[in-house]
Protein backbone atom coordinates (compact mmCIF):
# COMPACT_ATOMS: atom_id res chain seq x y z
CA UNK A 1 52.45 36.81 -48.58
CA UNK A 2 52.58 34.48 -45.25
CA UNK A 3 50.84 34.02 -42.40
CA UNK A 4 52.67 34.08 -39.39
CA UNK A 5 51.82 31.84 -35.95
CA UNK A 6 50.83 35.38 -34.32
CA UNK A 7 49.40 37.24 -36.88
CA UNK A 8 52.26 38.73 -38.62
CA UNK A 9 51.45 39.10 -42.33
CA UNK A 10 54.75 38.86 -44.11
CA UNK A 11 55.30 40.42 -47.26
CA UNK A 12 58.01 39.60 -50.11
CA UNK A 13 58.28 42.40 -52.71
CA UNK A 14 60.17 41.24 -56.28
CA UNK A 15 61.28 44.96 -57.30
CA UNK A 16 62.03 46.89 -53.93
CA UNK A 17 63.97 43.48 -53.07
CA UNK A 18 62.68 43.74 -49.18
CA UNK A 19 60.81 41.86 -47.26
CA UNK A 20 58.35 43.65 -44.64
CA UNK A 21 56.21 42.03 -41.21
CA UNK A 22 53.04 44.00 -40.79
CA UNK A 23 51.85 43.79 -37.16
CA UNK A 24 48.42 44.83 -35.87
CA UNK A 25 48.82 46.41 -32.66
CA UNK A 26 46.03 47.50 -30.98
CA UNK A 27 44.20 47.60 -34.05
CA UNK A 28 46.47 50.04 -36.00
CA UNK A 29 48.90 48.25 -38.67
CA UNK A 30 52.78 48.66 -38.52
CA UNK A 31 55.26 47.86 -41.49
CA UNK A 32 58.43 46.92 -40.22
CA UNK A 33 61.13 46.13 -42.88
CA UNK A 34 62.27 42.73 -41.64
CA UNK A 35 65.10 41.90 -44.67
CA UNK A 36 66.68 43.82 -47.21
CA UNK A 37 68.30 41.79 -49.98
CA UNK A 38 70.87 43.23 -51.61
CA UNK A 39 71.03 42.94 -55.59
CA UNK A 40 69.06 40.33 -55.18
CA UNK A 41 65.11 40.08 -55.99
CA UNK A 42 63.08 39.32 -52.91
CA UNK A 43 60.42 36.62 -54.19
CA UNK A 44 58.08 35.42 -51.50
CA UNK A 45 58.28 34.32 -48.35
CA UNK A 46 56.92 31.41 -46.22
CA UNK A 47 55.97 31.62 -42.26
CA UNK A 48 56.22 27.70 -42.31
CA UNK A 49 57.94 24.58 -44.03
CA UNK A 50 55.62 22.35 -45.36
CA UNK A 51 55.19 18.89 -43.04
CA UNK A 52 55.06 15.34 -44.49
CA UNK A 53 53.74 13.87 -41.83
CA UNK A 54 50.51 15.73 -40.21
CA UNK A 55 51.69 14.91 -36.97
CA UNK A 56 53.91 17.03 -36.39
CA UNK A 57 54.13 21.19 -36.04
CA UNK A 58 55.33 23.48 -38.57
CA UNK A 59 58.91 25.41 -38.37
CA UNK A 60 58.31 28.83 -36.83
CA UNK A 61 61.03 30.25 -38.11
CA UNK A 62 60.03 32.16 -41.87
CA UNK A 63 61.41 31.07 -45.51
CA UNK A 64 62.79 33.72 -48.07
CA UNK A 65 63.32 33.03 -51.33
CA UNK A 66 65.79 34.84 -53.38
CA UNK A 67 66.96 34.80 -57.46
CA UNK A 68 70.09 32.51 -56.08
CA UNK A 69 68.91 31.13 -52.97
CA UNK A 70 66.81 30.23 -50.18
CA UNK A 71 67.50 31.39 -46.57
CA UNK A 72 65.58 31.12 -42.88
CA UNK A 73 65.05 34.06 -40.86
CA UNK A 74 65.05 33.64 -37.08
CA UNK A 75 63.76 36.44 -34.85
CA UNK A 76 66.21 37.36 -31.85
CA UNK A 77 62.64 37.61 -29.50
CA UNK A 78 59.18 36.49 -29.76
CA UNK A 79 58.29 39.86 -31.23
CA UNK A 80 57.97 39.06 -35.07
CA UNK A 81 58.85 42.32 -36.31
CA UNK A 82 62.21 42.26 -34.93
CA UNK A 83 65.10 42.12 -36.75
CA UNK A 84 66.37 39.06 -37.86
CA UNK A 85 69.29 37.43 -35.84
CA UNK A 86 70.91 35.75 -38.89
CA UNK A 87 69.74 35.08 -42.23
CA UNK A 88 71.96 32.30 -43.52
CA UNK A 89 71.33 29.79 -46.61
CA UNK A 90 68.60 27.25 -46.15
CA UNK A 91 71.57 24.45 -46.44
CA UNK A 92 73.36 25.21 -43.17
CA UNK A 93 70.28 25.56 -40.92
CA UNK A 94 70.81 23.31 -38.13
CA UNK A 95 69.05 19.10 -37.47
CA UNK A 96 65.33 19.52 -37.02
CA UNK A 97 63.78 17.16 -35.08
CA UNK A 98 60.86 16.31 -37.16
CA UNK A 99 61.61 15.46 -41.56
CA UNK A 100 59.84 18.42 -43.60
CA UNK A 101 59.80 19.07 -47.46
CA UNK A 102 60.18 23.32 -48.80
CA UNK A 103 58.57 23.01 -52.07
CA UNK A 104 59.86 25.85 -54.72
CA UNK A 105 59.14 26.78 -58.19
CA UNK A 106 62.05 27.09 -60.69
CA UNK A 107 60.56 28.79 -64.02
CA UNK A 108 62.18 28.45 -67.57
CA UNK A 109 65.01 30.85 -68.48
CA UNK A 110 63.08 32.18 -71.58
CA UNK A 111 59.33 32.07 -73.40
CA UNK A 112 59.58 28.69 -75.37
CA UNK A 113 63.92 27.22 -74.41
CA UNK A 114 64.72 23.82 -73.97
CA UNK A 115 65.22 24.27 -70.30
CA UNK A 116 67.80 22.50 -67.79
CA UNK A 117 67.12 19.53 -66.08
CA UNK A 118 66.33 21.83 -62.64
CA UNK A 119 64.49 24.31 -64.37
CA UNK A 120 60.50 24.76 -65.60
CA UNK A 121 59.69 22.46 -62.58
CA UNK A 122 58.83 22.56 -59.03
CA UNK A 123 61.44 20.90 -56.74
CA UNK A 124 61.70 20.14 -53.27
CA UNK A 125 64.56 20.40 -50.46
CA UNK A 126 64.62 18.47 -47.02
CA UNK A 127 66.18 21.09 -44.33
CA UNK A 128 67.48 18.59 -42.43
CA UNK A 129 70.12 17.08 -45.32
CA UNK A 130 69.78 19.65 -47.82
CA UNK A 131 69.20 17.17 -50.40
CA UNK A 132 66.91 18.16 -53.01
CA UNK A 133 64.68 16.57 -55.72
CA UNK A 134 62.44 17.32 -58.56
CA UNK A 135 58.84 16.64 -57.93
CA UNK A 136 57.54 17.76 -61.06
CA UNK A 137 58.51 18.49 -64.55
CA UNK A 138 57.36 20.44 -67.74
CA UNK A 139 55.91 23.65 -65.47
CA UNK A 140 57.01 26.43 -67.23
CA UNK A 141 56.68 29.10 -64.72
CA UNK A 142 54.32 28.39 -61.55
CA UNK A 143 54.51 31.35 -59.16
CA UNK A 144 51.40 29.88 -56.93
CA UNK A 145 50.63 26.65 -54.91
CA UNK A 146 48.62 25.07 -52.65
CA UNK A 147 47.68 21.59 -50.87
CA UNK A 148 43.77 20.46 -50.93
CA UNK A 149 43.19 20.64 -47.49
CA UNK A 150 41.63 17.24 -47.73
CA UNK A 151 43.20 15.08 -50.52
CA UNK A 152 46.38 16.86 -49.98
CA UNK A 153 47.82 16.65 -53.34
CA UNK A 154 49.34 19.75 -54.62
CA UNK A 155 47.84 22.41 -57.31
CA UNK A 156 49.65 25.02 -58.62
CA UNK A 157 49.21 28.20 -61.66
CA UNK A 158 50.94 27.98 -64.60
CA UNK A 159 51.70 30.91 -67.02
CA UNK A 160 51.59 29.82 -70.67
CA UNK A 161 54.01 31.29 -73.27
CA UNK A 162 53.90 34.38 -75.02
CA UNK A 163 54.02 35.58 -78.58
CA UNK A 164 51.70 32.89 -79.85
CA UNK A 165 48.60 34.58 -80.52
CA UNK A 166 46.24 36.60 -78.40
CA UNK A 167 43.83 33.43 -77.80
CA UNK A 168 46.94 31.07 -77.59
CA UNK A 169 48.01 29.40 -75.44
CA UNK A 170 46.05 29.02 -72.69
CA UNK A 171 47.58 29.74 -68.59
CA UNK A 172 46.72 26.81 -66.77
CA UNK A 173 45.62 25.34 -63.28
CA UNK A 174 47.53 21.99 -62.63
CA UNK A 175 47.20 19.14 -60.00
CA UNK A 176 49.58 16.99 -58.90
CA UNK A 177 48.61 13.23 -58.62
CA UNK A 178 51.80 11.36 -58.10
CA UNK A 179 55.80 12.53 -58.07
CA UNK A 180 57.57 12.65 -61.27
CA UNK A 181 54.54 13.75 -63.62
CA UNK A 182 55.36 16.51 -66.54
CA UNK A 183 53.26 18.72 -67.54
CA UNK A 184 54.31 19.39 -71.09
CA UNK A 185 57.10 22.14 -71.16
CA UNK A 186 58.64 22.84 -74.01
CA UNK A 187 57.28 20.38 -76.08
CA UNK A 188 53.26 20.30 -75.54
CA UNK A 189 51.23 23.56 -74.47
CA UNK A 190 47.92 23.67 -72.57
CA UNK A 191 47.48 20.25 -72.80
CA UNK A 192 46.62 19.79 -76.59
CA UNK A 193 49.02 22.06 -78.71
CA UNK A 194 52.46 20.81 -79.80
CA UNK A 195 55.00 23.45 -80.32
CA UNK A 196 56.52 23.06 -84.12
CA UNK A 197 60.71 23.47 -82.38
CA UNK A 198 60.38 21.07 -79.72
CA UNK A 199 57.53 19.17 -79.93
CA UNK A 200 58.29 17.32 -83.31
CA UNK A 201 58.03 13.39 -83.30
CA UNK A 202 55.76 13.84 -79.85
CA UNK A 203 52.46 13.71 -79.03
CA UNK A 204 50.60 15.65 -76.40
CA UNK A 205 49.44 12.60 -74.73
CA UNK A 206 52.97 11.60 -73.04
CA UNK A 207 52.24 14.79 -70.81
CA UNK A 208 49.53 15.54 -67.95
CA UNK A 209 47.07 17.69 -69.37
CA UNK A 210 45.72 20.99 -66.95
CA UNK A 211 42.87 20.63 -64.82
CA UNK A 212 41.44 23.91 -66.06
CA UNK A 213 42.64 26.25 -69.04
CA UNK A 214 42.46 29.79 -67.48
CA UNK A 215 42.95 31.37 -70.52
CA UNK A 216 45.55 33.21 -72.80
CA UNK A 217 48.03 36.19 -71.22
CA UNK A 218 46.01 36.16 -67.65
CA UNK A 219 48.63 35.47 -65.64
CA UNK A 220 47.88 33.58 -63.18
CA UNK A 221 49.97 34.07 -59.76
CA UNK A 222 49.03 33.71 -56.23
CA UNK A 223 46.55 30.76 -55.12
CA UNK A 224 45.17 29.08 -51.85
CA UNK A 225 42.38 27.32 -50.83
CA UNK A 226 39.86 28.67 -48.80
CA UNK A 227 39.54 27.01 -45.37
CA UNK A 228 37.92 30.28 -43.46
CA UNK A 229 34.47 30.41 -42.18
CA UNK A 230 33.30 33.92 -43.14
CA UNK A 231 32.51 33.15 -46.43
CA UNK A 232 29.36 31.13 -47.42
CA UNK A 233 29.75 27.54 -47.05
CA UNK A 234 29.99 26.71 -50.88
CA UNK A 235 33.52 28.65 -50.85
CA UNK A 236 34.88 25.61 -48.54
CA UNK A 237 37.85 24.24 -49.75
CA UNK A 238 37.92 25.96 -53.29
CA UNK A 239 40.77 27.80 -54.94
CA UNK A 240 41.12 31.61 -55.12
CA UNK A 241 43.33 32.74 -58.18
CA UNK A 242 44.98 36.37 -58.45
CA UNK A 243 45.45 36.97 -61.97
CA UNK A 244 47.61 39.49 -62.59
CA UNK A 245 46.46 40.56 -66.31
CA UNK A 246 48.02 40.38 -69.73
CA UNK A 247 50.40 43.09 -70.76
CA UNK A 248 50.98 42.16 -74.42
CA UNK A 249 47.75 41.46 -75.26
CA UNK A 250 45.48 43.39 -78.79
CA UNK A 251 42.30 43.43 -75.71
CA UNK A 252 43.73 43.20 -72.05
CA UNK A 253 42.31 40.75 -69.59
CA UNK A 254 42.68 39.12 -66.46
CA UNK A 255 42.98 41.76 -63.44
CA UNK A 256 40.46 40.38 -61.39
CA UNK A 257 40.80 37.23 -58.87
CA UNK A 258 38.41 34.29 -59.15
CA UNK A 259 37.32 31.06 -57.70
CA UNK A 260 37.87 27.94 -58.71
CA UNK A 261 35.11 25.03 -57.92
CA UNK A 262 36.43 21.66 -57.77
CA UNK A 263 34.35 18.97 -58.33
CA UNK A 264 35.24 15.36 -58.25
CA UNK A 265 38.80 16.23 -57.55
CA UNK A 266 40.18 16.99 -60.87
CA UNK A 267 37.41 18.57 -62.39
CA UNK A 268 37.16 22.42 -61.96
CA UNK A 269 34.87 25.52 -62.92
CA UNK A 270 35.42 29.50 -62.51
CA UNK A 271 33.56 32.16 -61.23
CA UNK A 272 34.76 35.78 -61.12
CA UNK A 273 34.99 37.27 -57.35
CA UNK A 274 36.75 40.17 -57.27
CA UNK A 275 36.89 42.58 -60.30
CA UNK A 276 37.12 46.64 -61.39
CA UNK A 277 40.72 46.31 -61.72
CA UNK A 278 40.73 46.68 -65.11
CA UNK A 279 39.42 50.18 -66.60
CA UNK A 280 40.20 50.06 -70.21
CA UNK A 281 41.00 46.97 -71.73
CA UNK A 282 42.82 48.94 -74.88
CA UNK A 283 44.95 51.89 -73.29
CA UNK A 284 48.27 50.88 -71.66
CA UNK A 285 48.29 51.11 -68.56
CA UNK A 286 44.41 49.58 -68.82
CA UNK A 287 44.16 49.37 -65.06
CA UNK A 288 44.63 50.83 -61.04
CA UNK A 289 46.03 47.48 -59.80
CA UNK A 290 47.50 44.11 -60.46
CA UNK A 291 46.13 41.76 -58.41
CA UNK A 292 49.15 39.22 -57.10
CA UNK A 293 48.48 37.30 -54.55
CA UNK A 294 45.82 35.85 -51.91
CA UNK A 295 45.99 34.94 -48.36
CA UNK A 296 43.30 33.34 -45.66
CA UNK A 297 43.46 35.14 -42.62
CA UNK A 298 42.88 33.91 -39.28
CA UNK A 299 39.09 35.43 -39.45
CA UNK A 300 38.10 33.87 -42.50
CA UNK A 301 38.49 36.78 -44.79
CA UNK A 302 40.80 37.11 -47.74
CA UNK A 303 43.50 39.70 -47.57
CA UNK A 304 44.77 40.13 -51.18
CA UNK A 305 47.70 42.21 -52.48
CA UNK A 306 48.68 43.95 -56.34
CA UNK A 307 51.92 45.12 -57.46
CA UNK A 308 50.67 48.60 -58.29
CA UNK A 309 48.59 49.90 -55.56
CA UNK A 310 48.19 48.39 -52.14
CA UNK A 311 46.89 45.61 -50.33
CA UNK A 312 43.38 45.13 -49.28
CA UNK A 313 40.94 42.83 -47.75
CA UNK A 314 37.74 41.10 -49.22
């Protein structure tokens, strides 16, 4: 989900490969579809391109990513939930006037493969050249991120491997303290386990360990940092994390969406603050929703969204 400079909440869907605007007019919600991808998986979407420099404003325009590529929608009128006038590859957009970075996720092409060099990392692209560069390495598959609002340096979820135990290994939170870091994909999980086919002759140490183990098979997807004012004051500035919930897991878990407390920057605790998803942690389905993703709204709440029911707000 995004957050559009009026309102629109945009919404990227993986399986139905569309991407819808829901509008609030006159306090009634509309779903317009705004792109539909053919054979191609829609996989989220971005009102704005990320700014280097805090001086300047963010692109208006909205970011799509797709399994081969990344593209910029531009509505024909000021009404956001019009249809797009073209939707052409990120590469060919036109000379901005101000330099911004799009920061994307690429995820490894299997559980535990030696991936390529652009792959199990999170890269970025300048719109203006189209030149691209890995910022980080070793992130096996990272579907949410987020910038402290005041250090600025980026965190991001990390799902750990399967097929290694129930209790191992541990999904992660990350931070990122300076360009180039890895984070220990293929060869070192959760910060303190080698892996016996790629990890031989290596230690654990050459890698940057996670800021908080989340634990085994919760998936961790969606994440932002709270910046409203609705909620109590001690929510300022901390992470909420949608967790999506194990699937091949003996006692299911996850299905809920927590806070995370930072303290002294790298340090973090939890704290459930949404849960019920989950009904029977043994039968399969175990639950009524997945939750997926989280998004601060302009009023301080949270609007949150699950891939099996709908979207709601806390």
């Amino acid at each position: 989900m995004a957050l559009g400079d009026k309102g629109t909440v945009f919404v990227g869907t993986r399986q139905l490969k569309d991407v819808y605007a829901v509008v609030d007019r006159d306090g009634k919600r509309e779903v317009k579809t705004l792109l539909r991808v053919s054979n191609r998986r829609t996989g989220s979407c971005s009102a704005r391109a990320r700014s280097t420099s805090p001086s300047t404003t963010a692109s208006r325009a909205t970011t799509v990513s797709r399994a081969s590529s990344t593209i910029r929608l531009r509505p024909k009128s000021s009404s956001t939930a019009s249809i797009p006038e073209s939707t052409r590859p990120l590469l060919e957009i036109p000379r901005a006037r101000t330099r911004r970075q799009l920061y994307y996720n690429v995820g490894a092409p299997g559980n535990i493969v030696m991936p390529a060099y652009f792959q199990a990392s999170i890269s970025r692209v300048d719109p203006n050249t189209g030149i691209t560069e890995t910022y980080v390495q070793g992130v096996r598959n990272s579907v949410g991120f987020d910038w402290h609002p005041k250090t600025k340096q980026l965190w991001f979820t990390e799902h750990g491997r399967d097929w290694l135990g129930d209790n191992s290994p541990s999904d992660e939170l990350n931070v990122v303290t300076r360009k180039g870091q890895h984070f220990g994909y293929p060869y070192c999980h959760q910060g303190d386990t080698l892996r016996p086919e790629f990890g031989k002759n290596r230690s654990c140490a050459e890698f940057t360990p996670p800021a908080l183990k989340l634990g085994a098979h919760i998936a961790p997807i969606g994440m932002r940092f709270y910046t409203g004012k609705m909620f109590p004051a001690e929510y300022q500035n901390n992470i909420f994390i949608a967790f999506r919930g194990s699937w091949n897991r003996t006692i299911k878990q996850g299905y809920k969406r927590h806070t995370r407390e930072l303290r002294c920057e790298r340090q973090a605790e939890d704290e459930p603050f949404l849960t019920g998803f989950l009904q029977d942690e043994k039968a399969d389905p175990p639950m009524w929703g997945r939750p997926a993703d989280v998004m601060v709204m302009r009023d301080g709440s949270l609007l949150v969204s699950d891939d099996t029911t709908e979207s709601s707000t806390a």
